[in-house]
C-alpha atoms as a PDB file:
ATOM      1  CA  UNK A   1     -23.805  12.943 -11.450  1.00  0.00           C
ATOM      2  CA  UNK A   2     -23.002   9.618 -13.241  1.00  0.00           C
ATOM      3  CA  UNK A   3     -20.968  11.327 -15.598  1.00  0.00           C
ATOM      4  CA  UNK A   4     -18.563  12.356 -13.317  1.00  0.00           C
ATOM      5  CA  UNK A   5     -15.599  10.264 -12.822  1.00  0.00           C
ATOM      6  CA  UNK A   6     -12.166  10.166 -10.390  1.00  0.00           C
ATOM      7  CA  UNK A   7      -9.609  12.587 -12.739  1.00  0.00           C
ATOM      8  CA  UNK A   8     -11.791  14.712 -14.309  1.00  0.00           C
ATOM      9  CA  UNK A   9     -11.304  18.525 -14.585  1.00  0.00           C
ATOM     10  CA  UNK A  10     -14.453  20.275 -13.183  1.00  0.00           C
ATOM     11  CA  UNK A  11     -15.517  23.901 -13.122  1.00  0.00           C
ATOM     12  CA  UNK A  12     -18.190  25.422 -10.513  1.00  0.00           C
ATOM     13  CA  UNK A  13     -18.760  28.369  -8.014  1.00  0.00           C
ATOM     14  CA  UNK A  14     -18.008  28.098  -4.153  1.00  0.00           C
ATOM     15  CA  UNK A  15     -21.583  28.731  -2.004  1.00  0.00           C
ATOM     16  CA  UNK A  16     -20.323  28.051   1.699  1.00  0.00           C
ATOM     17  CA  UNK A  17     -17.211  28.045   3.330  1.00  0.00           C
ATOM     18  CA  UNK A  18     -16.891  25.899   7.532  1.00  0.00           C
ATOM     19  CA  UNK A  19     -14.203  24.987   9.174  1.00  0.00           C
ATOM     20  CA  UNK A  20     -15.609  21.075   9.123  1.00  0.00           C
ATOM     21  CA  UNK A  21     -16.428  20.948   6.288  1.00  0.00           C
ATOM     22  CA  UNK A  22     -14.253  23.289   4.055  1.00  0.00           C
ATOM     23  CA  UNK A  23     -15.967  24.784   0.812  1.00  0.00           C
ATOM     24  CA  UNK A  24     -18.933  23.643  -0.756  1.00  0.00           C
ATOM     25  CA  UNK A  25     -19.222  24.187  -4.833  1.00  0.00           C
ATOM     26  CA  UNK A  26     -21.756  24.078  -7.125  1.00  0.00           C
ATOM     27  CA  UNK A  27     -20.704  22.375 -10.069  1.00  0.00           C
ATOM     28  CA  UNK A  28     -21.594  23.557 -13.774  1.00  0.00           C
ATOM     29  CA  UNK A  29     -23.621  21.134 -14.934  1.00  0.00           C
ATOM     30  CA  UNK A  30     -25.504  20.453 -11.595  1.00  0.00           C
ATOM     31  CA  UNK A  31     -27.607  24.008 -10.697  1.00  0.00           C
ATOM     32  CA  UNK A  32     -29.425  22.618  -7.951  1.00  0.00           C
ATOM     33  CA  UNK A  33     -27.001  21.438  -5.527  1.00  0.00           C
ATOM     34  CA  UNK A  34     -23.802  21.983  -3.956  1.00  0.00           C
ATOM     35  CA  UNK A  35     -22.353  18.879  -5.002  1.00  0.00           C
ATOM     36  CA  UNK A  36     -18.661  19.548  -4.838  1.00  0.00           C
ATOM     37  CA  UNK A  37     -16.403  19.578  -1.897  1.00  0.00           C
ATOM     38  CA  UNK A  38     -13.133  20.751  -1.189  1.00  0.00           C
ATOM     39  CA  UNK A  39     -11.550  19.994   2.087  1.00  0.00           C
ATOM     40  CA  UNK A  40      -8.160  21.605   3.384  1.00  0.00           C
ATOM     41  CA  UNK A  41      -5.662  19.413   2.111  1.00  0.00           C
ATOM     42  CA  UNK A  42      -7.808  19.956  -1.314  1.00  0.00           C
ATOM     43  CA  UNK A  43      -6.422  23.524  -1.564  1.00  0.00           C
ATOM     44  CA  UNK A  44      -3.575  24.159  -3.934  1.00  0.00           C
ATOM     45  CA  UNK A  45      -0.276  23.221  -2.611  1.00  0.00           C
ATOM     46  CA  UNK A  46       1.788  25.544  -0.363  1.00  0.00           C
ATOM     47  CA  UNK A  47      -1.473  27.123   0.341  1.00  0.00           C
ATOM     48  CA  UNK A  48      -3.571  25.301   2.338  1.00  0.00           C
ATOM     49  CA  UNK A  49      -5.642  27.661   3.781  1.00  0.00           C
ATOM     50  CA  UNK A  50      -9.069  27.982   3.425  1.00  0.00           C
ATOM     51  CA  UNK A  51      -9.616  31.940   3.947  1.00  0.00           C
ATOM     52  CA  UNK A  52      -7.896  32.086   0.869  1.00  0.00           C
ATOM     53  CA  UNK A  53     -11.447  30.912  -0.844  1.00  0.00           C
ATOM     54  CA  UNK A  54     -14.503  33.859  -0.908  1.00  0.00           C
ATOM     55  CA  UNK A  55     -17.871  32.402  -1.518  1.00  0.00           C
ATOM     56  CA  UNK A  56     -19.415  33.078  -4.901  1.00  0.00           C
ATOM     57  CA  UNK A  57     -15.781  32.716  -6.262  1.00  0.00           C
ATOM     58  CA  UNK A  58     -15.853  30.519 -10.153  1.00  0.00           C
ATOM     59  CA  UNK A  59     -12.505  27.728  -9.366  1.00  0.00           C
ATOM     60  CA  UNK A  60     -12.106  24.786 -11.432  1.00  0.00           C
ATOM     61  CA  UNK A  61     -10.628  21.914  -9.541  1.00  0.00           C
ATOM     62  CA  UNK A  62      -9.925  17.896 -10.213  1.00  0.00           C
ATOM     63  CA  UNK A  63     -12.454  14.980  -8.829  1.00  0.00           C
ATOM     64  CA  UNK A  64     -10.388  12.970  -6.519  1.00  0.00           C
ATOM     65  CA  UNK A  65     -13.265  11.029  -5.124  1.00  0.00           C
ATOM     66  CA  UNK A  66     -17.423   9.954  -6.225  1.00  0.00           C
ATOM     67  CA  UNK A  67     -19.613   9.421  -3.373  1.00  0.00           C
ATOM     68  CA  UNK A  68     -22.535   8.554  -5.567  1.00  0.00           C
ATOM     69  CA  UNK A  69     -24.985   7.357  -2.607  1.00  0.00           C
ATOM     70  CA  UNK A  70     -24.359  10.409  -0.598  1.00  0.00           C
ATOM     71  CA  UNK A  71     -23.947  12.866  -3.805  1.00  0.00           C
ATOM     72  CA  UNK A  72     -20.735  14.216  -2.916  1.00  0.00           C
ATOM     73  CA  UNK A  73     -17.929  14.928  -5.141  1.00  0.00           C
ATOM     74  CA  UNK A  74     -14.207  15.252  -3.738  1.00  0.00           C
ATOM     75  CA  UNK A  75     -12.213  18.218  -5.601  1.00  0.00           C
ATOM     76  CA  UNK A  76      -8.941  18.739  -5.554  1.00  0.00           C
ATOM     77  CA  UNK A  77      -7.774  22.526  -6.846  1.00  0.00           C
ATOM     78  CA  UNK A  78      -4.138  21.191  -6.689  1.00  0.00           C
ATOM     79  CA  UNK A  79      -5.164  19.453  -9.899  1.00  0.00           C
ATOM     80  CA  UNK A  80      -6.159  22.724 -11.906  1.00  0.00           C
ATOM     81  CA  UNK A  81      -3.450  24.115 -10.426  1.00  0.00           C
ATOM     82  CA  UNK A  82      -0.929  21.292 -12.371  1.00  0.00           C
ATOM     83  CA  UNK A  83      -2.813  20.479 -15.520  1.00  0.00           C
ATOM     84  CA  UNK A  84       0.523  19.028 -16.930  1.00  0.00           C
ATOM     85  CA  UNK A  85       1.110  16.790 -13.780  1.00  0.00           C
ATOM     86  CA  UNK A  86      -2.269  15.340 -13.908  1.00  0.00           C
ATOM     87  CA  UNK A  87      -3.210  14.909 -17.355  1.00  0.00           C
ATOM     88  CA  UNK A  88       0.093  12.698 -17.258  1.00  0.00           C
ATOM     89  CA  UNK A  89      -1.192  10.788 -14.077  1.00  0.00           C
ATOM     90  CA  UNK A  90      -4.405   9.895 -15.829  1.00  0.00           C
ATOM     91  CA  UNK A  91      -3.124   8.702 -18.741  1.00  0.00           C
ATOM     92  CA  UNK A  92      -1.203   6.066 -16.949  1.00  0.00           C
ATOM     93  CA  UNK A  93      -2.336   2.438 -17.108  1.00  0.00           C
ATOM     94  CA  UNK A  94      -2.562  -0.385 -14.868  1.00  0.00           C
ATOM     95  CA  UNK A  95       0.041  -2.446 -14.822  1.00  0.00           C
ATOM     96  CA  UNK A  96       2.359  -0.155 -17.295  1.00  0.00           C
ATOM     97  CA  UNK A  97       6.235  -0.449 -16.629  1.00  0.00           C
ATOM     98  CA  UNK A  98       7.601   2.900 -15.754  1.00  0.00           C
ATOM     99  CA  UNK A  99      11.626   3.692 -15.243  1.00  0.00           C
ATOM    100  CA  UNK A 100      12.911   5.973 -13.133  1.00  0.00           C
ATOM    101  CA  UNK A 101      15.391   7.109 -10.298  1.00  0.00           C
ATOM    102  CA  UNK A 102      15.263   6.811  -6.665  1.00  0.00           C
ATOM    103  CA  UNK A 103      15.287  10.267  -5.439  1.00  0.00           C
ATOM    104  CA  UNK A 104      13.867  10.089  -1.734  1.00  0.00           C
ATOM    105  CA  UNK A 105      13.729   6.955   0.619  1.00  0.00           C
ATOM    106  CA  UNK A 106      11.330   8.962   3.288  1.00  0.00           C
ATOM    107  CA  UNK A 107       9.658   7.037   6.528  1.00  0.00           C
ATOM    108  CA  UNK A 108       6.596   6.937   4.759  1.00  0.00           C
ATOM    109  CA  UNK A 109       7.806   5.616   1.099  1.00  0.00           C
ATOM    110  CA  UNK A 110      10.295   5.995  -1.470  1.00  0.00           C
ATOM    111  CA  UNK A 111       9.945   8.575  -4.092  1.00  0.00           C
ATOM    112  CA  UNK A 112      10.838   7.967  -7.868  1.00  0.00           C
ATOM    113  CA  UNK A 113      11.705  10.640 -10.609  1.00  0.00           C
ATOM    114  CA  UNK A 114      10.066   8.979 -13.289  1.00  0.00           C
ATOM    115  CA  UNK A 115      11.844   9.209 -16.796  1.00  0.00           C
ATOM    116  CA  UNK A 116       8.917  10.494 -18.808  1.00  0.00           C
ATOM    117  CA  UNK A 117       6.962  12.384 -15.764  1.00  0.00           C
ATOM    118  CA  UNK A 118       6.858  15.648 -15.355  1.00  0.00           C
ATOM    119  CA  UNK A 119       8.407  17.341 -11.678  1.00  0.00           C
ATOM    120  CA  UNK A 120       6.236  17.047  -8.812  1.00  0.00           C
ATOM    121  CA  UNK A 121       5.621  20.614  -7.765  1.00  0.00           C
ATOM    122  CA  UNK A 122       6.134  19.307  -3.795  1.00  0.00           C
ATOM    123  CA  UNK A 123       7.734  15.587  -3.723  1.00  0.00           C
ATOM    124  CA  UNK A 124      11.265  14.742  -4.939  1.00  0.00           C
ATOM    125  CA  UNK A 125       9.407  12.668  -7.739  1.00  0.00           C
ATOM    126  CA  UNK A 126       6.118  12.178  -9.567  1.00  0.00           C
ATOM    127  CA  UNK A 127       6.557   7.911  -8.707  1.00  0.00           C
ATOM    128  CA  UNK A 128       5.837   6.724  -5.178  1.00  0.00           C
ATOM    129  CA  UNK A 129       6.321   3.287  -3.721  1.00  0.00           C
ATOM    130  CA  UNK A 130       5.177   2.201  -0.232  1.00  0.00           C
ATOM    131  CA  UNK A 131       7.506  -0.070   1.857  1.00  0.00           C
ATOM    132  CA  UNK A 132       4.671  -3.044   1.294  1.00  0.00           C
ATOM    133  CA  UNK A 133       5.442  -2.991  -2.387  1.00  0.00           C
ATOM    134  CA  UNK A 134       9.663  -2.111  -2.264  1.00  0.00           C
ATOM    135  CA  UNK A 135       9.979  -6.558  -2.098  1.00  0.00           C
ATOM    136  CA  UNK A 136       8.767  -9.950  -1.619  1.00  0.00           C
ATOM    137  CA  UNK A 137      10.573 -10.580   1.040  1.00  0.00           C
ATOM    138  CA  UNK A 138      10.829  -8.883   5.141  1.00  0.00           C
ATOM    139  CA  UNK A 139      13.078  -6.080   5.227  1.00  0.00           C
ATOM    140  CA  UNK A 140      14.073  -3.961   8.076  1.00  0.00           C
ATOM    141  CA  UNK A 141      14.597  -0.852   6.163  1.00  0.00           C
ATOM    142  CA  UNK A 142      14.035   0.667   2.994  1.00  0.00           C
ATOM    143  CA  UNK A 143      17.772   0.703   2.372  1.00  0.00           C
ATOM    144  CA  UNK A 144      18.337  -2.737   2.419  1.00  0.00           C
ATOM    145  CA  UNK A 145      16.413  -2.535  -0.981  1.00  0.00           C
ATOM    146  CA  UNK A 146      16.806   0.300  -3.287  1.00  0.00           C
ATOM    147  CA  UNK A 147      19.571   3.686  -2.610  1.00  0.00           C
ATOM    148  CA  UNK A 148      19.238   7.684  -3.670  1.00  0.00           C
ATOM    149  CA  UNK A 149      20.622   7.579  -7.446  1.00  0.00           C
ATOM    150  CA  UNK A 150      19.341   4.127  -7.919  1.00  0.00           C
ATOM    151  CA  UNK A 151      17.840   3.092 -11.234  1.00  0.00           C
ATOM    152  CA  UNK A 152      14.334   1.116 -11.274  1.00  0.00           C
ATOM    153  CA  UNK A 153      11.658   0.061 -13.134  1.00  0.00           C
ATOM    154  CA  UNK A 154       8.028  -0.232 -11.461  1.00  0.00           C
ATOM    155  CA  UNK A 155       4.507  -1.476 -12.301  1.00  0.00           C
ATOM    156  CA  UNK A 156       1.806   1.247 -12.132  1.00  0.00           C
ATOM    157  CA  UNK A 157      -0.752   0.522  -9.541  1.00  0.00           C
ATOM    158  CA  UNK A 158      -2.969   3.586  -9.578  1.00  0.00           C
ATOM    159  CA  UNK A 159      -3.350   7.510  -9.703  1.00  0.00           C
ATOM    160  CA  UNK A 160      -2.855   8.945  -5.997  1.00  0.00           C
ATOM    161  CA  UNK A 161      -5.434  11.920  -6.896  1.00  0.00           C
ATOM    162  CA  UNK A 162      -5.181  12.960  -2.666  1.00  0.00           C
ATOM    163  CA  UNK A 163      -0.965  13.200  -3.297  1.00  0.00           C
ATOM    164  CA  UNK A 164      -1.009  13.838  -6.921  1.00  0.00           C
ATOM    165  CA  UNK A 165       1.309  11.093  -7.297  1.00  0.00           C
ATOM    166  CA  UNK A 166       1.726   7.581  -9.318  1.00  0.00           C
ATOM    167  CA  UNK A 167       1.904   4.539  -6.501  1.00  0.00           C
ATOM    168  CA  UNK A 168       4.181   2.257  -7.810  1.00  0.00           C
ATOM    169  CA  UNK A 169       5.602  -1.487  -7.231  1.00  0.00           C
ATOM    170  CA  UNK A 170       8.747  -2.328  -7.872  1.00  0.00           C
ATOM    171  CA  UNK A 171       8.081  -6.196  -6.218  1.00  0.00           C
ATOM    172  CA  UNK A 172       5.495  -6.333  -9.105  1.00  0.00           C
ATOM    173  CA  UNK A 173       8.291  -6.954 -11.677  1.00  0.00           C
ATOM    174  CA  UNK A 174      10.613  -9.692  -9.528  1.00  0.00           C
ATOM    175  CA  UNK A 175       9.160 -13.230  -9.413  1.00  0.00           C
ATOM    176  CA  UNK A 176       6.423 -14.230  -6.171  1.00  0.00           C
ATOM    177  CA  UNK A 177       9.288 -16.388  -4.211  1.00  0.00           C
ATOM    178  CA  UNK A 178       5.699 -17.412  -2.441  1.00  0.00           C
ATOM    179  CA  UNK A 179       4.497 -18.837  -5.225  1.00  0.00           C
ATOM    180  CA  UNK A 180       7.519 -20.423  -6.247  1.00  0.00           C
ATOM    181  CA  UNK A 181       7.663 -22.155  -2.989  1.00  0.00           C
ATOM    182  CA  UNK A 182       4.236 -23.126  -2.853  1.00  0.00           C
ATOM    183  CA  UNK A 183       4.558 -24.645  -6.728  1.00  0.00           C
ATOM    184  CA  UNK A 184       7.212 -26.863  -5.003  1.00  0.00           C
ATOM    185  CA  UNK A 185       5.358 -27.667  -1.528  1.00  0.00           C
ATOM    186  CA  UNK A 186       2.264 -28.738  -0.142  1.00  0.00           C
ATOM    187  CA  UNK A 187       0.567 -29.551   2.873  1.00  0.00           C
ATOM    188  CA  UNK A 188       1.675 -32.465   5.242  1.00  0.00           C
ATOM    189  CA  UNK A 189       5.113 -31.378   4.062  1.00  0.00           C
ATOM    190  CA  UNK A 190       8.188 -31.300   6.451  1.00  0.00           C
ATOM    191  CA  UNK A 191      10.741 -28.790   6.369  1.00  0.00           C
ATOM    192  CA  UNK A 192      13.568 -27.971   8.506  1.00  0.00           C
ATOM    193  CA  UNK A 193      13.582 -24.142   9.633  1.00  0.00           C
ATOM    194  CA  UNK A 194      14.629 -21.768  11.865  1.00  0.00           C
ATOM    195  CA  UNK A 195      12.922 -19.191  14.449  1.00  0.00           C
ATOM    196  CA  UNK A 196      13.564 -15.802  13.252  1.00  0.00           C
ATOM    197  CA  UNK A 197      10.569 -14.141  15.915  1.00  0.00           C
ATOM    198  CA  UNK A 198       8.687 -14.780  19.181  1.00  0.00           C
ATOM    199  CA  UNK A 199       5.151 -13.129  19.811  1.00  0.00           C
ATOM    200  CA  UNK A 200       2.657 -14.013  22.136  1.00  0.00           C
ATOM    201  CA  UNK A 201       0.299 -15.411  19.506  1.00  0.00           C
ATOM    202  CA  UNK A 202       3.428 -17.735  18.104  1.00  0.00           C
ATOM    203  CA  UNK A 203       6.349 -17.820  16.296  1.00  0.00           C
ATOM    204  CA  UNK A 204       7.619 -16.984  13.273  1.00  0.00           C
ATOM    205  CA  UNK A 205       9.928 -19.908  11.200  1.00  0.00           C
ATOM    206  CA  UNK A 206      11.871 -19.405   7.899  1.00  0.00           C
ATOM    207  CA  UNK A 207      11.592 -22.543   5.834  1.00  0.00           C
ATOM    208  CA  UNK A 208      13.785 -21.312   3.013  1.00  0.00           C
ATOM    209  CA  UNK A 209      14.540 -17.911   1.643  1.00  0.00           C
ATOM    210  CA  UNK A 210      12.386 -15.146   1.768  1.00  0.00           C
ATOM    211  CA  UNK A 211       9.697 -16.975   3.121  1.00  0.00           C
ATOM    212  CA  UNK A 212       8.528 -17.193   6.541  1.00  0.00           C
ATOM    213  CA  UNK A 213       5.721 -19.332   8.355  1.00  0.00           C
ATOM    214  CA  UNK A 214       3.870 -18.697  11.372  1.00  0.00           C
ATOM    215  CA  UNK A 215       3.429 -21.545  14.783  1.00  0.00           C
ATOM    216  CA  UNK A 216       0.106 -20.559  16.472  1.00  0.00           C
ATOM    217  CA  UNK A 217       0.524 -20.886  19.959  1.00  0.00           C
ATOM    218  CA  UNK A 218      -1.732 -24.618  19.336  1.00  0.00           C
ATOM    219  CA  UNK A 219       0.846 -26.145  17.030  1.00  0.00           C
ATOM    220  CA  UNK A 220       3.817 -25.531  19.201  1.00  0.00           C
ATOM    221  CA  UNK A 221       5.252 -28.793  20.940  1.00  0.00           C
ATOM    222  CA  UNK A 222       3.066 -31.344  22.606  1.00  0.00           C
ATOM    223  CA  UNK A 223       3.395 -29.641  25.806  1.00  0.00           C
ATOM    224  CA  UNK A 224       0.470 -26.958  26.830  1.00  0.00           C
ATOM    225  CA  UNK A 225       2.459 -23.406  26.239  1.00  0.00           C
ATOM    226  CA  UNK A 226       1.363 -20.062  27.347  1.00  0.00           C
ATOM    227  CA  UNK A 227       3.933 -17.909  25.854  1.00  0.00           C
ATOM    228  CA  UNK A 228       6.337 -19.503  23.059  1.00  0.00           C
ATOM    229  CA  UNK A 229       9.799 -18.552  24.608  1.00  0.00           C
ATOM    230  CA  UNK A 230       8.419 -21.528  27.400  1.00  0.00           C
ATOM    231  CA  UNK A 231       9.347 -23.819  24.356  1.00  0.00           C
ATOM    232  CA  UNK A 232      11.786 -22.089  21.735  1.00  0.00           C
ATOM    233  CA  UNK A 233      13.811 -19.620  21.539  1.00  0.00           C
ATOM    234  CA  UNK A 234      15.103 -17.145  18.300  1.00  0.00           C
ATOM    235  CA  UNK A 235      17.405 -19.172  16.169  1.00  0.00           C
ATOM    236  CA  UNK A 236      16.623 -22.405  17.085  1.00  0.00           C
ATOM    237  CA  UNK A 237      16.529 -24.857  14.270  1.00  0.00           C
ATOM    238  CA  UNK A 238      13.460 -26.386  14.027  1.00  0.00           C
ATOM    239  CA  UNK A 239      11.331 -29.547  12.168  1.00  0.00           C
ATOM    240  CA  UNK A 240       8.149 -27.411  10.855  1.00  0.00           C
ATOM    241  CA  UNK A 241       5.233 -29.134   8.696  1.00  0.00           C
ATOM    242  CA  UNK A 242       2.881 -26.940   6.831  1.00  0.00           C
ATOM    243  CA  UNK A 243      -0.114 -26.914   8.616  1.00  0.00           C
ATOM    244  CA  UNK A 244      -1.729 -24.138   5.740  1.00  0.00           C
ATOM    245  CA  UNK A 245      -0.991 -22.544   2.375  1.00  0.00           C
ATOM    246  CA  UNK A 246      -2.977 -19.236   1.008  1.00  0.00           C
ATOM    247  CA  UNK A 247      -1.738 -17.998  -1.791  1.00  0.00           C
ATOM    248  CA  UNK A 248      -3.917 -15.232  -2.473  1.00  0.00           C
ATOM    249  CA  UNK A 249      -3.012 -13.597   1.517  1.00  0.00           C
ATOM    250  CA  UNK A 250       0.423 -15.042   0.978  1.00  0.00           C
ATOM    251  CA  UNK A 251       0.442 -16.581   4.494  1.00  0.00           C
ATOM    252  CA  UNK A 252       2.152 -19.437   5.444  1.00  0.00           C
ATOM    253  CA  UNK A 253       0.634 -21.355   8.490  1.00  0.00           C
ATOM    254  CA  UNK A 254       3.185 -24.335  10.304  1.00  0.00           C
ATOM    255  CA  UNK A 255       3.042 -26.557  12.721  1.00  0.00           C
ATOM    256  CA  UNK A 256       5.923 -28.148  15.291  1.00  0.00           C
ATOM    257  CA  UNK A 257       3.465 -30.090  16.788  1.00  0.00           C
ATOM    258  CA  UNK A 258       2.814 -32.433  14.208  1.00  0.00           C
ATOM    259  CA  UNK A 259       7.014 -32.810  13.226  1.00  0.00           C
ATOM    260  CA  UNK A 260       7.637 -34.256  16.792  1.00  0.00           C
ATOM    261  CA  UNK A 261       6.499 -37.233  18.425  1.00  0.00           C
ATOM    262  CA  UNK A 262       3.303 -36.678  20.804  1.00  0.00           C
ATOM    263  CA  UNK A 263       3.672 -37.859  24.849  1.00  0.00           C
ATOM    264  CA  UNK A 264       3.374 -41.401  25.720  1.00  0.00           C
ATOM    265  CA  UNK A 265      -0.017 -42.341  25.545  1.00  0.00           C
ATOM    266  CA  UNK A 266      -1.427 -39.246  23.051  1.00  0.00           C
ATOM    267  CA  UNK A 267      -3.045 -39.776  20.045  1.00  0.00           C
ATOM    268  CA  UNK A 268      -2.841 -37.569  16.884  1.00  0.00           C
END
């Protein structure tokens, strides 16, 4: 079982067929147990039906997941199905620039025909970006960022084997504005802001462009505050010193609290 790997192409014979668990496969290679699975959403596309498998039936199918502990193998036959598709997928390195053209923006995603990719034999495109990795910076919707017909170039993050799709980010190209900022600030620092949200854990300040802090609840004003609208309110300009910087989470923690004088007779 240790030479089997996510991608590869692998050939066996179907033994049992349940609802719960879909179809079990013996794989060539591996006689004396049914190490292969292939679940519903593992059939080929447009056909997801599992009565359309017969046990003692040869199928070849793609490995989409290695449970090495439990000694289960996750096929896909959608791979088989779309040599061309996935041999291009796995060929695809980390990190490797790939242009293309918006051709969905979907609730889920945006989808990108890539220039050298073949079609996708059920998405608009063989590229697919979540919202998380459209931009650095908060964005309401997807359109605020890219448009249908829009050129782009993306960083390759990994193979999709479930989708059959490349995940994509087109962030990945544009400069951190996080790290810029926090090349150019440190803790103890005061900057002037403004309240952009109010939760009942805080509130949320943008100290410059792009980049947003959160006020626990604790470093609001020296005043004891149950809910942060008792104290602020959205757009309010605000005195905010950074209370925490984490770079690798990209969070920004602040604190109005130590910007504003304490009451008579505190101490800080």
């Amino acid at each position: 079982m240790a030479s089997i790997n996510v991608g590869d192409l692998c050939g066996g014979v179907v033994t049992e067929i349940t609802r719960s668990h879909g179809a079990r496969v013996i794989l060539d290679g591996f006689p004396t147990k049914a190490l292969g699975s292939v679940g519903p959403l593992d059939l080929p596309w447009g056909d997801a039906r599992l009565d359309a498998l017969e046990v003692g039936w040869r199928i070849t199918a793609g490995v989409t997941a290695v449970d090495r502990g439990a000694g289960v193998v996750r096929l896909s036959m959608a791979a088989a199905a779309h040599p061309e598709l996935w041999a291009y997928l796995k060929g695809l390195e980390r990190d490797e620039i790939l242009s293309g053209t918006i051709s969905a923006i979907e609730p889920f995603g945006v989808f990108v025909a890539l220039d050298d990719g073949p079609a996708h034999p059920v998405f608009p495109g063989v590229g697919f970006i979540t919202y998380p990795e459209l931009a650095w910076q908060p964005f309401e919707a997807a359109a605020e960022v890219v448009r249908i017909g829009q050129r782009v170039s993306c960083a390759f993050l990994q193979f999709d084997t479930w989708n059959g799709v490349a995940r994509l980010s087109l962030r990945a190209t544009q400069p951190d504005p996080f790290r810029a900022f926090a090349a150019d600030n440190e803790v103890g620092g005061a900057l002037p802001g403004k309240v952009t949200k109010l939760l009942p854990f805080g509130a949320f300040v943008r100290v410059a462009e792009g980049i947003e802090g959160l006020v626990p609840l604790e470093e609001l004003p020296w005043t004891s505050v149950e809910k942060p609208e008792g104290v602020l309110r959205v757009g309010a300009d605000v005195l905010a010193v950074i209370a925490g910087l984490d770079l690798d989470r990209r969070r920004l923690r602040l604190s109005l609290r130590h910007a504003s004088p304490g009451p008579a007779g505190s101490s800080r």
